[in-house]
Structures are given as structure tokens and as C-alpha cells.
Protein backbone atom coordinates (compact mmCIF):
# COMPACT_ATOMS: atom_id res chain seq x y z
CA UNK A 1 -12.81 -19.40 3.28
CA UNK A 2 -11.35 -19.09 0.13
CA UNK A 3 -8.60 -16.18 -0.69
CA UNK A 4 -9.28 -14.77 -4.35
CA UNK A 5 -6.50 -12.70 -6.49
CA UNK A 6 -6.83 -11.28 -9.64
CA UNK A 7 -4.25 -9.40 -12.53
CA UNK A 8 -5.25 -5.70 -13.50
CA UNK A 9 -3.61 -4.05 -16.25
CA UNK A 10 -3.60 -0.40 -14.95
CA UNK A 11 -1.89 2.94 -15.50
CA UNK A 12 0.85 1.56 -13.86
CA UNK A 13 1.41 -2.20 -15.38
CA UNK A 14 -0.09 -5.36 -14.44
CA UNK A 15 -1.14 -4.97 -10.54
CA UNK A 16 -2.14 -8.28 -8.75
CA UNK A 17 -4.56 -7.54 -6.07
CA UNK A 18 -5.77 -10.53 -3.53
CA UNK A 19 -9.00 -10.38 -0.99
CA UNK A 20 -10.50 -12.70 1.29
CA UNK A 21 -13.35 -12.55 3.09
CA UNK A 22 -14.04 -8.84 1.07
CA UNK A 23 -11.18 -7.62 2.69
CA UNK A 24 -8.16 -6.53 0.71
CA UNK A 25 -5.35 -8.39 1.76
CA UNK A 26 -2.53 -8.12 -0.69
CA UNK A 27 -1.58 -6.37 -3.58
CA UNK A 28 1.38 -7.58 -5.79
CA UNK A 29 3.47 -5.70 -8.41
CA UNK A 30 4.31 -8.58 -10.19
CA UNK A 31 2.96 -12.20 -9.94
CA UNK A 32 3.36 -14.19 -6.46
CA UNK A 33 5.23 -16.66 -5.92
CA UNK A 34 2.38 -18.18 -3.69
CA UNK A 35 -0.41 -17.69 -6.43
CA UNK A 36 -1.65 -21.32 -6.10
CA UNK A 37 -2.51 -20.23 -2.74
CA UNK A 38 -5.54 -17.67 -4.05
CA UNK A 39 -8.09 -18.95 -6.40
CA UNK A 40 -7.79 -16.98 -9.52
CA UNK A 41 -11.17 -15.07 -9.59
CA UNK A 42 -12.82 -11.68 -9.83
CA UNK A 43 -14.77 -11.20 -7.27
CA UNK A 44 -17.05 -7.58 -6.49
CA UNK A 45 -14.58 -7.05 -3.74
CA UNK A 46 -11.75 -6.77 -6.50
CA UNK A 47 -13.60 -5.31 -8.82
CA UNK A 48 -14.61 -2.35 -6.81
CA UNK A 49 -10.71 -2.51 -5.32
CA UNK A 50 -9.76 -2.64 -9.16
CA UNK A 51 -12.68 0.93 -9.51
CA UNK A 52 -10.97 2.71 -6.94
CA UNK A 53 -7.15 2.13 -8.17
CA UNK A 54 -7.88 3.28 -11.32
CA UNK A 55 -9.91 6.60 -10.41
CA UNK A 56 -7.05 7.16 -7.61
CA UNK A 57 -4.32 6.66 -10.57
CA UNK A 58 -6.49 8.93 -12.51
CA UNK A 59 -6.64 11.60 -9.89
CA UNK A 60 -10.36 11.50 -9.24
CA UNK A 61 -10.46 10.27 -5.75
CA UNK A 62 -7.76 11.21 -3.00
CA UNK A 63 -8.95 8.55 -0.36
CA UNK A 64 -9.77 4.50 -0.75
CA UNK A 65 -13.22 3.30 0.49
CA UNK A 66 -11.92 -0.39 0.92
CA UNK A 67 -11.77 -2.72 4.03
CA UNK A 68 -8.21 -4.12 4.35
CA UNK A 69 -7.07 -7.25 6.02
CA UNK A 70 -2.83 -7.07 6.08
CA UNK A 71 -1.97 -10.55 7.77
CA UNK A 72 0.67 -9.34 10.01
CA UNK A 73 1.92 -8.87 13.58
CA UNK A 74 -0.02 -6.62 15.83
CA UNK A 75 2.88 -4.21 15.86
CA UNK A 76 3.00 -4.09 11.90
CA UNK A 77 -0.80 -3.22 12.30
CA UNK A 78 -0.02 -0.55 14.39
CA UNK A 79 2.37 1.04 11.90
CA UNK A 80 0.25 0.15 8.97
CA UNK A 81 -3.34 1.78 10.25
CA UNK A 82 -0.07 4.92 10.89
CA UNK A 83 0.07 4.98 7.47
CA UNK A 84 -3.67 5.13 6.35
CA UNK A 85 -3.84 8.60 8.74
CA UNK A 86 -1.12 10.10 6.39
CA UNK A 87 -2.69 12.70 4.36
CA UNK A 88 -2.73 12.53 0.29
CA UNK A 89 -0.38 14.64 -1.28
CA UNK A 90 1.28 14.65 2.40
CA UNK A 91 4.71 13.03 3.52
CA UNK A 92 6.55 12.42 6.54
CA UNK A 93 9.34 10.67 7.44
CA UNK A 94 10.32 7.24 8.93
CA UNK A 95 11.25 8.84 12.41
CA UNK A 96 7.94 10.97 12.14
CA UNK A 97 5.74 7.83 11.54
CA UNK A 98 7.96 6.20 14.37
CA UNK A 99 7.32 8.83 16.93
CA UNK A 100 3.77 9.02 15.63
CA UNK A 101 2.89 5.53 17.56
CA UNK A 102 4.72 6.46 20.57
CA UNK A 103 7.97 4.79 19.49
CA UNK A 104 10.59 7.46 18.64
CA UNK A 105 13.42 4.88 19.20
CA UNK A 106 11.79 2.10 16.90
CA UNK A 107 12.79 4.33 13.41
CA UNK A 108 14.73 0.96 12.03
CA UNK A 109 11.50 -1.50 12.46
CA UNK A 110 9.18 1.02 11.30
CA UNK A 111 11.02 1.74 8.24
CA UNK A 112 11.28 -2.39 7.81
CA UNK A 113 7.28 -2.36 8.29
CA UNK A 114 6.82 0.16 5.62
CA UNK A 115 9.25 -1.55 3.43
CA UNK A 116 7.43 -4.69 3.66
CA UNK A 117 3.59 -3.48 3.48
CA UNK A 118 1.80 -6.23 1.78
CA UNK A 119 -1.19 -3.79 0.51
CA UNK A 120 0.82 -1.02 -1.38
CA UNK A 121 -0.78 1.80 -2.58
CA UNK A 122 -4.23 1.34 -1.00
CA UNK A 123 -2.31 1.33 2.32
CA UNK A 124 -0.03 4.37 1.52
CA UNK A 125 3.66 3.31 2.22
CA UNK A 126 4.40 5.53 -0.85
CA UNK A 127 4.33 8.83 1.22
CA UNK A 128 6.62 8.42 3.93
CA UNK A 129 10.36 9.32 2.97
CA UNK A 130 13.47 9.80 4.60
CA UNK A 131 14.52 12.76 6.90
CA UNK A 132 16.75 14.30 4.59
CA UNK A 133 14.10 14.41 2.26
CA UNK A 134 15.26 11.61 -0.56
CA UNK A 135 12.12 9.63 -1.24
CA UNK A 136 13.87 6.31 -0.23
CA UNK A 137 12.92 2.87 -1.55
CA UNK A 138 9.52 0.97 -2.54
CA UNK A 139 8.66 -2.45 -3.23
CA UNK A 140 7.31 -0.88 -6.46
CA UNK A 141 10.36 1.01 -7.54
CA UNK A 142 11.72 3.84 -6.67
CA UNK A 143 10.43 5.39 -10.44
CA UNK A 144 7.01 3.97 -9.53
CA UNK A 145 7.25 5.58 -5.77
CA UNK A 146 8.37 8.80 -7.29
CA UNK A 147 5.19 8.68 -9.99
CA UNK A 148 3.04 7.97 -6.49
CA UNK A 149 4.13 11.30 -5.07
CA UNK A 150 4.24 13.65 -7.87
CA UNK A 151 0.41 12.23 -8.74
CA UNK A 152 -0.32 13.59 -5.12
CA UNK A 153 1.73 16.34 -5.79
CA UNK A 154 4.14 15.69 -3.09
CA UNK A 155 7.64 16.32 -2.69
């Protein structure tokens, strides 16, 4: 089966977004270092992924109508469908999202999950935050994280 990737320039910069199979599986702020791994094409799968970025950056649709594929551990799956349940314009915190799969004491790998989400944005990493209420960081950026939140209107 063949993995496909493709560069957007968005509201945001140049977004690499990757699908196999019509599932999203990646999305990339800046160009992989594995790109010869994808064949560089636009398929309908991006370009519909591609649709529904840009009217979510353009604050016409709050949810994403996409089928994702993250290849990682079963645990990291657990955290990462966590994620999708979080709410837009919502936040909690790492220890919420921890307790949230029935793992209060696992704050530390959750945190390294979310840190390491390979579908950003689609799969909403952006809205969880620290306890004190700092936003934390983001594979994006913290100024990019920050944009994220107040588009949702989020703390």
C-alpha cells in the first residue's frame, strides 16, 4: 500500500500532511526527515484533510470529519482517541487526561504521548495544558499552540 504526503501552504505556514490507506496518519510542521518514505502525491484523502484544516483555521467548522491512522503503541492510542473526546474551545490538563483513562499515576507518559502526537491539530494535543494553567509546550510552537487556543477561544 503506498503512504502519500503532501505540502499545504495554510494560515499557519507550510503544513505537511501524510495518509495511507485514506487514513490520516501524520501531519508535519515542517518537512520529514523520512519524506522518501511517502510518495509525494495529492490524493482526495488529503485534499479533503487539506478542506477541513483550512475551514477549522478559518473558524467555520469546530470538529474534523477525517479517519485517522496514528502508528503507535496501543497505550498511545488510548491517550490519543483521549484527546479527540476533548471539547473545542475546551482544555484540561495532563493529570486530567491521565485520570481520564483510568491512569491517575501515569501524568509523566501521558504528557510524553501528547508531546509526541504524530497527527497534530486534527488529533487535538493543542488543548490540553498544564495544571497551573501555563499552556505548556507543542511540537508546533508554543506561539502556534497559543494561536490554536485563542482560535477556540480557550484559555
Amino acid at each position: 500500500m503506498n503512504k502519500y504526503i503532501y505540502c499545504y501552504t495554510t494560515l499557519i505556514g507550510q503544513i505537511f500532511i501524510a495518509e495511507q490507506n485514506n487514513e490520516i496518519t501524520n501531519v508535519y510542521f515542517k518537512k520529514p526527515a523520512d519524506i522518501n518514505n511517502f510518495l509525494f502525491f495529492e490524493s482526495e484523502t488529503l485534499k479533503y484533510a487539506k478542506k477541513q484544516l483550512n475551514l477549522y483555521l478559518s473558524g467555520k467548522i469546530k470538529k474534523f470529519n477525517l479517519r485517522f491512522n496514528p502508528k503507535v503503541s496501543t497505550y498511545a492510542k488510548l491517550v490519543l482517541d483521549e484527546l479527540t473526546k476533548i471539547s473545542y474551545g475546551k482544555t484540561i490538563s495532563y493529570s486530567e487526561l491521565a485520570q481520564n483513562i483510568s491512569k491517575p499515576s501515569h501524568c509523566r507518559a501521558v504528557a510524553m504521548i501528547n508531546s509526541r502526537n504524530p497527527i497534530p491539530i486534527f488529533i487535538p494535543c493543542h488543548r490540553v495544558i498544564r495544571k497551573n494553567g501555563d499552556i505548556g509546550g507543542y511540537s508546533g510552537g508554543i506561539k502556534l499552540k497559543k494561536y490554536l487556543l485563542d482560535l477556540e477561544n480557550a484559555k
